[in-house]
C-alpha atoms as a PDB file:
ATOM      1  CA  UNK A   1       9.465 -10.215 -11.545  1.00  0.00           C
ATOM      2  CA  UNK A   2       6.254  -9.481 -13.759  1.00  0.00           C
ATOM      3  CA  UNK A   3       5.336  -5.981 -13.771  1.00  0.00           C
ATOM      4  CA  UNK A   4       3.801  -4.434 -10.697  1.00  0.00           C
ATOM      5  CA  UNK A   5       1.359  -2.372 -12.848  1.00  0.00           C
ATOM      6  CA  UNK A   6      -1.512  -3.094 -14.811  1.00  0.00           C
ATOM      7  CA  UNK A   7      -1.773  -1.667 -18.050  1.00  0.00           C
ATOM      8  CA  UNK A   8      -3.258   1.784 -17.297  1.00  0.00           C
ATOM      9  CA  UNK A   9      -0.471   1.980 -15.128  1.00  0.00           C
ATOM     10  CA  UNK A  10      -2.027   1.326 -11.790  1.00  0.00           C
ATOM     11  CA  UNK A  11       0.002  -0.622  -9.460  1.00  0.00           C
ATOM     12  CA  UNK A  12      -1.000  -3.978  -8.376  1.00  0.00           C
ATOM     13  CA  UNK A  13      -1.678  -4.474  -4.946  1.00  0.00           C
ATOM     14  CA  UNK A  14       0.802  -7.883  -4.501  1.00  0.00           C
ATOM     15  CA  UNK A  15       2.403  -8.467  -1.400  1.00  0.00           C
ATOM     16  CA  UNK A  16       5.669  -6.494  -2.175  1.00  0.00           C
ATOM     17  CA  UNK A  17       3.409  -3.635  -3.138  1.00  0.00           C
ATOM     18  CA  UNK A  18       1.655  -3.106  -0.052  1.00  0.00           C
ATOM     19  CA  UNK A  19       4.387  -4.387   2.679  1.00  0.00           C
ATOM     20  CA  UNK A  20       6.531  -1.119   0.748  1.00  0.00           C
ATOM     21  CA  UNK A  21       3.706   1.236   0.760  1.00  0.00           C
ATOM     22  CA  UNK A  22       2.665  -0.157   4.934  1.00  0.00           C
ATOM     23  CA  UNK A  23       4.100   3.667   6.362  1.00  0.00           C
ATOM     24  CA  UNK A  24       2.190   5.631   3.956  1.00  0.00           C
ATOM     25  CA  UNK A  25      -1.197   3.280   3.853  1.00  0.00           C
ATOM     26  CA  UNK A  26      -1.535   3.238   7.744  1.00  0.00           C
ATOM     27  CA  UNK A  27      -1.119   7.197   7.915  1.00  0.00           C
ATOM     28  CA  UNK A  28      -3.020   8.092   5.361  1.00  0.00           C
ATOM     29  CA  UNK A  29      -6.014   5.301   5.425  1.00  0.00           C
ATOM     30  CA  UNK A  30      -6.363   5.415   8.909  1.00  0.00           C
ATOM     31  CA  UNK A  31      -9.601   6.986   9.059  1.00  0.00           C
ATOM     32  CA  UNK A  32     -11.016   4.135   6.684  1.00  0.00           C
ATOM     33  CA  UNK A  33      -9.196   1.410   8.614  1.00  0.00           C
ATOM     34  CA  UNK A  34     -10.199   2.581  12.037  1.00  0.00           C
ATOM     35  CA  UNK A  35     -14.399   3.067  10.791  1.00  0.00           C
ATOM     36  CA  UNK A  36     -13.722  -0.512   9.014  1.00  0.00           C
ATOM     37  CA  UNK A  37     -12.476  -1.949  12.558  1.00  0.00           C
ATOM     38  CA  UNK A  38     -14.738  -0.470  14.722  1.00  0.00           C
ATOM     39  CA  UNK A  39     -18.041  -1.873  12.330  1.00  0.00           C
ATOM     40  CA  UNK A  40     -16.093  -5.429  12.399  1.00  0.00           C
ATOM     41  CA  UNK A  41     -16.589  -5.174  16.241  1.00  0.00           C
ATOM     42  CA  UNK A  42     -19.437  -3.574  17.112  1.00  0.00           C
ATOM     43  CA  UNK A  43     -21.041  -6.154  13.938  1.00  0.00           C
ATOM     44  CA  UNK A  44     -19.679  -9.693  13.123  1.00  0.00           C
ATOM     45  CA  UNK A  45     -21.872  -9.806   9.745  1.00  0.00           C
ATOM     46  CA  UNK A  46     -19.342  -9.641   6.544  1.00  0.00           C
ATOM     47  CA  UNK A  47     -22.254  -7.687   5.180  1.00  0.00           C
ATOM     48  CA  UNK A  48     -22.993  -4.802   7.386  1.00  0.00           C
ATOM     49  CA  UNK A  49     -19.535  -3.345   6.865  1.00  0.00           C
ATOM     50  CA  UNK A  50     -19.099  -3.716   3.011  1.00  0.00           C
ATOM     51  CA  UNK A  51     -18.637  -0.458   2.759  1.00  0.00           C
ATOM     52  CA  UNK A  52     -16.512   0.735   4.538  1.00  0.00           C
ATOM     53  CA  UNK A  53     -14.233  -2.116   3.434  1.00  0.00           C
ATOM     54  CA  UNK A  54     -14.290  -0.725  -0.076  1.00  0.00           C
ATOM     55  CA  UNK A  55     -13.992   2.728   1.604  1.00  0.00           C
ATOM     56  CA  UNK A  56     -10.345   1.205   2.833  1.00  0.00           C
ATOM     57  CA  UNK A  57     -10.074  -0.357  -0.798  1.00  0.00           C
ATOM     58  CA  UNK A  58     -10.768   2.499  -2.573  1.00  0.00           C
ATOM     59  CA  UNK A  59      -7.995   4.945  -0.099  1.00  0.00           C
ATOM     60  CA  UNK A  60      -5.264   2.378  -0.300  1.00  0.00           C
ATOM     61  CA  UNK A  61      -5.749   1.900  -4.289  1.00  0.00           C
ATOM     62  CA  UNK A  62      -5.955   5.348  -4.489  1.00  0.00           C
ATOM     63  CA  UNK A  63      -2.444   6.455  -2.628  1.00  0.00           C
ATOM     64  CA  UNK A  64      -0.917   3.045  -4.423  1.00  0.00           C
ATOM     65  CA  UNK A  65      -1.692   5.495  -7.632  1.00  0.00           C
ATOM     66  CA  UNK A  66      -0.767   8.590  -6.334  1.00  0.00           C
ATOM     67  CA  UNK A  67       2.843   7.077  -4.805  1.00  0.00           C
ATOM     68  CA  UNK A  68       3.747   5.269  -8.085  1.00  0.00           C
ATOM     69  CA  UNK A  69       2.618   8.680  -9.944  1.00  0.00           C
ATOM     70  CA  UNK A  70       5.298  10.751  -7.693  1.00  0.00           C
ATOM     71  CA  UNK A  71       8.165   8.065  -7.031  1.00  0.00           C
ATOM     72  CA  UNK A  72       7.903   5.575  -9.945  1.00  0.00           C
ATOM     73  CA  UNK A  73      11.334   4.835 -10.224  1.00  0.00           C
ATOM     74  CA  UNK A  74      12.231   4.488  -5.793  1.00  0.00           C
ATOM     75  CA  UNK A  75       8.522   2.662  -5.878  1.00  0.00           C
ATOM     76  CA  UNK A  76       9.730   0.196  -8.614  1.00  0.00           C
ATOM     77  CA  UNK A  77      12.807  -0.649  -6.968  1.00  0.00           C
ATOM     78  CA  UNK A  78      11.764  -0.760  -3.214  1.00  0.00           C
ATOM     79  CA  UNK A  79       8.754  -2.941  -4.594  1.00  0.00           C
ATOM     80  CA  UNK A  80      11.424  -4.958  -6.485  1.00  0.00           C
ATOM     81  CA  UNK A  81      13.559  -5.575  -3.668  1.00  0.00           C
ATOM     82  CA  UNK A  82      10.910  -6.436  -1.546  1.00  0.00           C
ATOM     83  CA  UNK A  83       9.484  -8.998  -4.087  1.00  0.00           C
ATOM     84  CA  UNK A  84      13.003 -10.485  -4.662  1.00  0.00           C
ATOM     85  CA  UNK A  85      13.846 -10.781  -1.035  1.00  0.00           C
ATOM     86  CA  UNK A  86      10.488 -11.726   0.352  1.00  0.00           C
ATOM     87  CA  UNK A  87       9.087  -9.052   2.043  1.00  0.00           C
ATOM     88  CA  UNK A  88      12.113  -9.133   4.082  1.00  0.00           C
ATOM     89  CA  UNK A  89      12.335  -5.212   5.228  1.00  0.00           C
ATOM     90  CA  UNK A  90      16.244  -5.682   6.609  1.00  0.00           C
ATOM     91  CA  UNK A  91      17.614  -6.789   2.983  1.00  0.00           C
ATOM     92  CA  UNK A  92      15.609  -3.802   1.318  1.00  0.00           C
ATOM     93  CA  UNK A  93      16.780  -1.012   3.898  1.00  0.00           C
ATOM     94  CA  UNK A  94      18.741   1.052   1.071  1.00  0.00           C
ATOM     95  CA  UNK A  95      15.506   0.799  -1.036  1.00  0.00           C
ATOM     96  CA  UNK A  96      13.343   1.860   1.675  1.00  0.00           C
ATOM     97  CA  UNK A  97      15.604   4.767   2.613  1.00  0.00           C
ATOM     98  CA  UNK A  98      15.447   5.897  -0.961  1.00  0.00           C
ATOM     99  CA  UNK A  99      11.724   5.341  -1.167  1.00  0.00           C
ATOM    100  CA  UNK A 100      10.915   7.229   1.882  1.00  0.00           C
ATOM    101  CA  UNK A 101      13.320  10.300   0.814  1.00  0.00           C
ATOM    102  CA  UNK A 102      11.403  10.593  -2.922  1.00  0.00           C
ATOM    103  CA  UNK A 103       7.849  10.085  -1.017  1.00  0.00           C
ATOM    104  CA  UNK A 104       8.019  11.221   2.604  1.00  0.00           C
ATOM    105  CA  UNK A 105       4.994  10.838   5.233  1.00  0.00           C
ATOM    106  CA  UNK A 106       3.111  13.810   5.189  1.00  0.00           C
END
């Protein structure tokens, strides 16, 4: 697997990377999500909700720092498994577990 960080050592937002951080991004960017939603509905123009889109951009980026910053190595390895096994949550379960136990929901 390439490296899931750039080279400031920001992760990359693949596939792997955000199907592992899911929990954490839909508790703590709800906010963004839900004010992103609602201006998709009430407005069908991409344009009139640009914003808040890269408000939801900028949160999810933001924790994808902050988790790798606290739980590099259980990041690494949950994001590993979940790139190795395709995003396939049951075959990463022991990952997960460790993940969640190094960065719990708060």
């Amino acid at each position: 697997m390439a490296s899931a960080v750039d080279g400031a050592g920001d992760p990359i937002p693949t596939s792997a990377v955000l199907m592992a951080s899911s929990k954490q991004i839909s508790v703590k960017c709800q906010a963004e999500n839900v004010a992103f939603l609602k201006c998709k509905k009430k407005d069908p123009n991409p344009e009139k909700c640009l914003d808040k889109g890269q408000q939801v951009t900028r949160c999810v980026l933001g924790l994808l720092r902050d988790l790798h910053q606290r739980c590099t190595k259980e990041m690494d390895a949950y994001v590993g498994c979940m790139y190795y096994r395709t995003n396939e949550f049951d075959l990463c379960r022991k990952e997960q577990q460790a993940f969640e136990k190094a960065c719990p929901l708060e």
